[in-house]
Protein backbone atom coordinates (compact mmCIF):
# COMPACT_ATOMS: atom_id res chain seq x y z
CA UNK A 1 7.29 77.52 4.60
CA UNK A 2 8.56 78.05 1.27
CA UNK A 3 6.97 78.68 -1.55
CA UNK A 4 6.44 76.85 -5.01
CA UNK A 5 7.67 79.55 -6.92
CA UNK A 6 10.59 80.50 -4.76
CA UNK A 7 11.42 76.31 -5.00
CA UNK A 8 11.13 76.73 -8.95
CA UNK A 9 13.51 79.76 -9.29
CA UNK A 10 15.62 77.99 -7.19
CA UNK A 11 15.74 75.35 -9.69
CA UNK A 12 15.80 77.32 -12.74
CA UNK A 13 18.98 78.88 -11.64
CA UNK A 14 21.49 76.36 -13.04
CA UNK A 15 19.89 77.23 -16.74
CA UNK A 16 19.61 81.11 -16.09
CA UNK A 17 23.44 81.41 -15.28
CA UNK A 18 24.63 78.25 -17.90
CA UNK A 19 26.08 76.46 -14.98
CA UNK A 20 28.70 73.89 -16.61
CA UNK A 21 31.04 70.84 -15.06
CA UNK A 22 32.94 68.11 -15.61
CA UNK A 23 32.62 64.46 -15.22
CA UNK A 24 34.78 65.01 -11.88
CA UNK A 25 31.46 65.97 -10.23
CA UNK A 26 32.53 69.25 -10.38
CA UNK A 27 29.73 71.57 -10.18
CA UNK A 28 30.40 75.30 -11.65
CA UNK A 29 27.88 77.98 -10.36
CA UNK A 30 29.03 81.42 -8.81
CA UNK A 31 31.15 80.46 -5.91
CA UNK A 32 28.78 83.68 -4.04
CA UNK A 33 25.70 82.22 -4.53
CA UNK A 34 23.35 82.37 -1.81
CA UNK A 35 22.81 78.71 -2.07
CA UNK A 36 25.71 77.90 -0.53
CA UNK A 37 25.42 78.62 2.55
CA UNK A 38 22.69 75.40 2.72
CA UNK A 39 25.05 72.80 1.54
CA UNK A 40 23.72 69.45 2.39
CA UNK A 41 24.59 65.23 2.23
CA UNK A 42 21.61 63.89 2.39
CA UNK A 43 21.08 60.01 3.10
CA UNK A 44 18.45 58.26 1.64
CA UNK A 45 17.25 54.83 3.51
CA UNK A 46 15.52 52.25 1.48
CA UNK A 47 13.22 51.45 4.72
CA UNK A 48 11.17 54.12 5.89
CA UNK A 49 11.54 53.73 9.89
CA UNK A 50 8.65 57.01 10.28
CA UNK A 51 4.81 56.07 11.64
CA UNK A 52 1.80 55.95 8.83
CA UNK A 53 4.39 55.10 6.26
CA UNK A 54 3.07 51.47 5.39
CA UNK A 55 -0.63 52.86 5.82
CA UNK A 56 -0.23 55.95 4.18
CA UNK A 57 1.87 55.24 0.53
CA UNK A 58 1.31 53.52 -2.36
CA UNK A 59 2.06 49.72 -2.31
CA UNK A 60 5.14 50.66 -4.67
CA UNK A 61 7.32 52.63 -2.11
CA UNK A 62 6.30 50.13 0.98
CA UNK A 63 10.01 48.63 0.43
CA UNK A 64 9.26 45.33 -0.46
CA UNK A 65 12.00 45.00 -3.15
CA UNK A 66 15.48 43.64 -1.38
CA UNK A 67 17.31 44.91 -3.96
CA UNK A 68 16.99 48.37 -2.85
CA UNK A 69 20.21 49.92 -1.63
CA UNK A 70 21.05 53.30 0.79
CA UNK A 71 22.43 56.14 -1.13
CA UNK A 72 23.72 59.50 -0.49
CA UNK A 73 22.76 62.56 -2.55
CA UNK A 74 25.18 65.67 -2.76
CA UNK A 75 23.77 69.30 -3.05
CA UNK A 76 21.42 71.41 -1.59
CA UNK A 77 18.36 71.87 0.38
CA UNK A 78 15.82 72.76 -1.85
CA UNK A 79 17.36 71.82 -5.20
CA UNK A 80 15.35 69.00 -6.91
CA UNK A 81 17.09 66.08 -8.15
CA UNK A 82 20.85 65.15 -8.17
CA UNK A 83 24.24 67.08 -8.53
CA UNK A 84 26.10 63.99 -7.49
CA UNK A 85 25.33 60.57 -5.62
CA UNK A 86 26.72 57.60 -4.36
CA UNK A 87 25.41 54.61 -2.95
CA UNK A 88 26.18 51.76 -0.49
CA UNK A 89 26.79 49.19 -3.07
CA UNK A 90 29.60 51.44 -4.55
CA UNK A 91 27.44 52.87 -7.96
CA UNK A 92 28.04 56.56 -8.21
CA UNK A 93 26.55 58.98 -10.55
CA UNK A 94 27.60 62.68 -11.79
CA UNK A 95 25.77 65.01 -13.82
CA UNK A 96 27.20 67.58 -16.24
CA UNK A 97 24.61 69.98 -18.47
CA UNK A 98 25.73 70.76 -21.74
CA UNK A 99 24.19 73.82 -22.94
CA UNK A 100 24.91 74.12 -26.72
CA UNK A 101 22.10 76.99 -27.67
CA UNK A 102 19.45 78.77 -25.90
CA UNK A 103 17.08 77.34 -28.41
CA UNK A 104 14.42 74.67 -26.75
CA UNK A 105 15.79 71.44 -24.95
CA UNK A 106 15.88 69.44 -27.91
CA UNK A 107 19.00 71.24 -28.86
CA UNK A 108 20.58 70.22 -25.26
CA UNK A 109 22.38 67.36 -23.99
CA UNK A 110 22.82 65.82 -20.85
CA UNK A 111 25.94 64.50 -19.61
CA UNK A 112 26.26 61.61 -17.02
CA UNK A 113 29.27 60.06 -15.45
CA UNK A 114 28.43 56.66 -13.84
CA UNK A 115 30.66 54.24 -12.28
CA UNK A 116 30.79 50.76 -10.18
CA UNK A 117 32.53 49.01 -7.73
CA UNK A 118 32.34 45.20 -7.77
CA UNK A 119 33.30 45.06 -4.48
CA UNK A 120 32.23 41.77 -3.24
CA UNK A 121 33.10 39.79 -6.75
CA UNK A 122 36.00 37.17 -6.42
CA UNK A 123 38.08 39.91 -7.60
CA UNK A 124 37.59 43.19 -7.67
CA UNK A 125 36.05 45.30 -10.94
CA UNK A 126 35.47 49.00 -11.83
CA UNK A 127 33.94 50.19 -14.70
CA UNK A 128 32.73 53.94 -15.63
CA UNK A 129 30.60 55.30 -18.69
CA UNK A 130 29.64 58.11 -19.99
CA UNK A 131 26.51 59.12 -20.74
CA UNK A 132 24.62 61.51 -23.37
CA UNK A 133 21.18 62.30 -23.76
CA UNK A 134 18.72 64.68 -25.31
CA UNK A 135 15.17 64.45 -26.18
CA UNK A 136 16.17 62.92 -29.36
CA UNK A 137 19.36 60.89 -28.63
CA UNK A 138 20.58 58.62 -26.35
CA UNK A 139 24.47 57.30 -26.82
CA UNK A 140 26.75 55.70 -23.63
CA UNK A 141 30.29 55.71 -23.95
CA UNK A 142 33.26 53.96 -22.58
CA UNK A 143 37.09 55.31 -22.93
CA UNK A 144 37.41 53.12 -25.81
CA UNK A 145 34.76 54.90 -28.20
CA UNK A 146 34.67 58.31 -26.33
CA UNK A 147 35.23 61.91 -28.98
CA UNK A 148 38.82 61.24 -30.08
CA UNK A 149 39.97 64.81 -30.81
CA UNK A 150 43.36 66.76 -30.82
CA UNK A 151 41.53 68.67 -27.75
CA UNK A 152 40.00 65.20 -26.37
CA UNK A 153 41.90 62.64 -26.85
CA UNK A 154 41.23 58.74 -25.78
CA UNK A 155 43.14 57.96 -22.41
CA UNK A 156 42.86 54.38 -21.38
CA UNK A 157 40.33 53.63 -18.52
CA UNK A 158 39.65 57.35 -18.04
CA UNK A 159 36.11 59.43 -19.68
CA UNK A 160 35.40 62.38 -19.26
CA UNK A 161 34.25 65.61 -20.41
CA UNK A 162 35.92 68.85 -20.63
CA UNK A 163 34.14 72.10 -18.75
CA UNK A 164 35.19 74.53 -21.65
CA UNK A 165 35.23 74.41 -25.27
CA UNK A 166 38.28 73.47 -26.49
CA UNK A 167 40.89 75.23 -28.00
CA UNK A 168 40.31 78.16 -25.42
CA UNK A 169 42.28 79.78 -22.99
CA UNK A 170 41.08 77.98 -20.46
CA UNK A 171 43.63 74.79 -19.29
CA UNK A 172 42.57 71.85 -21.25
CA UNK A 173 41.44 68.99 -19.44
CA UNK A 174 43.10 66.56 -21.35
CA UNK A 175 46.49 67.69 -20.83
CA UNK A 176 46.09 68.01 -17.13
CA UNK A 177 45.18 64.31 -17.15
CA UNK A 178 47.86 63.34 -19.40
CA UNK A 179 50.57 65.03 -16.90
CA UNK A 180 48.85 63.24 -13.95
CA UNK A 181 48.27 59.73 -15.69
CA UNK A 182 48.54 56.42 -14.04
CA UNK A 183 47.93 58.58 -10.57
CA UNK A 184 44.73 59.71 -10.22
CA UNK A 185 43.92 59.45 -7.23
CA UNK A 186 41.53 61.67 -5.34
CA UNK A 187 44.38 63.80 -4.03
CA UNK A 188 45.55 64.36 -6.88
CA UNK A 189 42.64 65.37 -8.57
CA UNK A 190 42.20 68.17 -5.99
CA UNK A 191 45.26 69.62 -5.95
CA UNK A 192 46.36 69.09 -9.82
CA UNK A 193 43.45 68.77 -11.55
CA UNK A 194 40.04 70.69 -10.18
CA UNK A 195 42.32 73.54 -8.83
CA UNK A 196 44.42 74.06 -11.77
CA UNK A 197 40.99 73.68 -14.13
CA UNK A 198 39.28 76.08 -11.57
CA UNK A 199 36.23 73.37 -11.91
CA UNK A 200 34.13 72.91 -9.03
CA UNK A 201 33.26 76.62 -7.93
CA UNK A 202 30.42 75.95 -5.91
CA UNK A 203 30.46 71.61 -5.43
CA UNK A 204 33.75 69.68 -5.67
CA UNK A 205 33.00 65.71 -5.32
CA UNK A 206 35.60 63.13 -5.59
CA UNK A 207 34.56 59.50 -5.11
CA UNK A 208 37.66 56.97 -4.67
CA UNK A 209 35.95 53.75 -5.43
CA UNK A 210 38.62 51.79 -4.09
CA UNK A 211 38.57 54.03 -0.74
CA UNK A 212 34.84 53.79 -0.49
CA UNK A 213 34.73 57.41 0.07
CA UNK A 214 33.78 60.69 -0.79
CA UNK A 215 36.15 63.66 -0.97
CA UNK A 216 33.88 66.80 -1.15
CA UNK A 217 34.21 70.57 -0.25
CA UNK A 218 31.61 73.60 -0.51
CA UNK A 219 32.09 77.18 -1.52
CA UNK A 220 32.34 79.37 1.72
CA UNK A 221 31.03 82.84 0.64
CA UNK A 222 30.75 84.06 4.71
CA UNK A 223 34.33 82.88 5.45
CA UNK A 224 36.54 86.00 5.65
CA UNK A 225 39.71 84.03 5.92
CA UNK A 226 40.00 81.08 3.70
CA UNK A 227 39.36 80.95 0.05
CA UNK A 228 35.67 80.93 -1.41
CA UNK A 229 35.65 78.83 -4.14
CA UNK A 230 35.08 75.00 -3.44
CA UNK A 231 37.92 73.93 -5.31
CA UNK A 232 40.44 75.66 -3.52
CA UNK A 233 39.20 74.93 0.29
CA UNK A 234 40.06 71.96 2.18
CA UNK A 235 38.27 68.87 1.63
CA UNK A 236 36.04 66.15 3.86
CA UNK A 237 36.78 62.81 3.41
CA UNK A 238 34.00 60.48 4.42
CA UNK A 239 33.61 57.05 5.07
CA UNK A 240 30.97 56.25 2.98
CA UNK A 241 30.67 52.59 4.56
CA UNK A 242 30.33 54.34 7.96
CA UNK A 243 27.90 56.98 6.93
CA UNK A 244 25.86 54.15 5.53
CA UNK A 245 26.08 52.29 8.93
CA UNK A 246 24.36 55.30 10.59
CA UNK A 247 20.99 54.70 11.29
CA UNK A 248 17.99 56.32 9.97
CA UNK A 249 16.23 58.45 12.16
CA UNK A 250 12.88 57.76 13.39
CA UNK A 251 10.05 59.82 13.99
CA UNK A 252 10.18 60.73 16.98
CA UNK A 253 13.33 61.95 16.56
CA UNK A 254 11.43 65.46 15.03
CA UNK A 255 8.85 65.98 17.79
């Protein structure tokens, strides 16, 4: 097995190398790293199917609630928590760690990119906020009262946050979606956004809401032939209402 240390470097990495993103789902680490070659979607299913679970787990996590929805977590095996996720009720979440000094964590913020599909309404609804956090604040944001900045300025019905400091010499974010406004769809988020930003190293997830689906490629660091970084290979599209249709595996299954 492996051991609680190794699992806690593991996790530690993201701080040790200042891993940054966007609210894309973009995920920036080195494109090399050895954890990616253990890539993984994992589903989670709101009814355990496996034998003991009802005798064995707190009253809590028996599954009672029917509000309790299937969701898919993107990332990798061994990494605790979430990179990016999406579930079957069409509410997706993306994370983005803002490192502003390498004092203690109340000096850091956390930003989160959440969004939802009101797909079975009478008509049809997205919405998507921003959120920041520290140990001291906690603010949510929506295009309308986002940073309004020469280097970030408010685009109607679109937030997000910039992987570099701006002004640098890195592309700005901003003016990639201003060229690309009023068609930003996934496709064109991979090939004129994410590529030309070089975001998305390691993880690049695009969730069409209105596709109910996932676009998402992995770094290849033991492909001799195609490019390594994630943002440059070919991308999966899933059907997320098929994946959701699978079902879960049982037990036996593992024996």
């Amino acid at each position: 097995g492996v051991s609680y240390e190794d699992i806690r470097r593991l996790n530690l990495l993201p701080e040790l190398i200042k891993a940054a993103c966007s609210v894309l789902g973009a995920w920036d680490w080195d494109e090399k790293a050895p954890i990616a070659k253990y890539a993984t979607v994992t589903i989670y299913h709101p009814n355990a199917s496996y034998e003991g679970y009802a005798n064995h787990f707190h009253d809590y996590y028996k599954q009672k609630y029917t509000t309790s929805h299937s969701f898919a977590n993107f990332g990798y095996t061994g990494l605790i928590g979430s990179i990016g996720a999406y579930n079957e009720v069409s509410i997706g979440l993306g994370q983005k760690v803002w490192i502003t000094t390498e004092q203690d964590i109340t000096s850091r913020f956390v930003h989160l990119g959440l969004g939802e599909f009101h797909r079975n309404s009478s008509t049809n609804n997205i919405e998507f906020v921003g959120i920041e956090y520290s140990a001291k604040e906690f603010n949510v944001y929506s295009w309308k009262d986002m940073y309004n900045t020469p280097n970030h300025p408010i685009l109607e019905d679109v937030v997000y946050w910039d992987p570099h400091p701006q002004p640098s010499n890195h592309p700005c974010f901003s003016s990639l979606l201003i060229d690309h406004y009023g068609h930003l769809d996934a496709i064109s988020i991979i090939r004129n956004i994410t590529s030309l930003l070089e975001t998305g190293n390691t993880l690049n997830l695009i969730i069409d809401y209105g596709e109910n689906a996932a676009y998402l490629a992995y770094s290849a660091p033991d492909d001799p032939q195609g490019p390594i970084e994630a943002f440059n290979r070919v991308h999966i599209r899933i059907d997320m209402m098929k994946l959701f249709a699978e079902p879960p595996p049982k037990f036996e299954d593992f024996k």
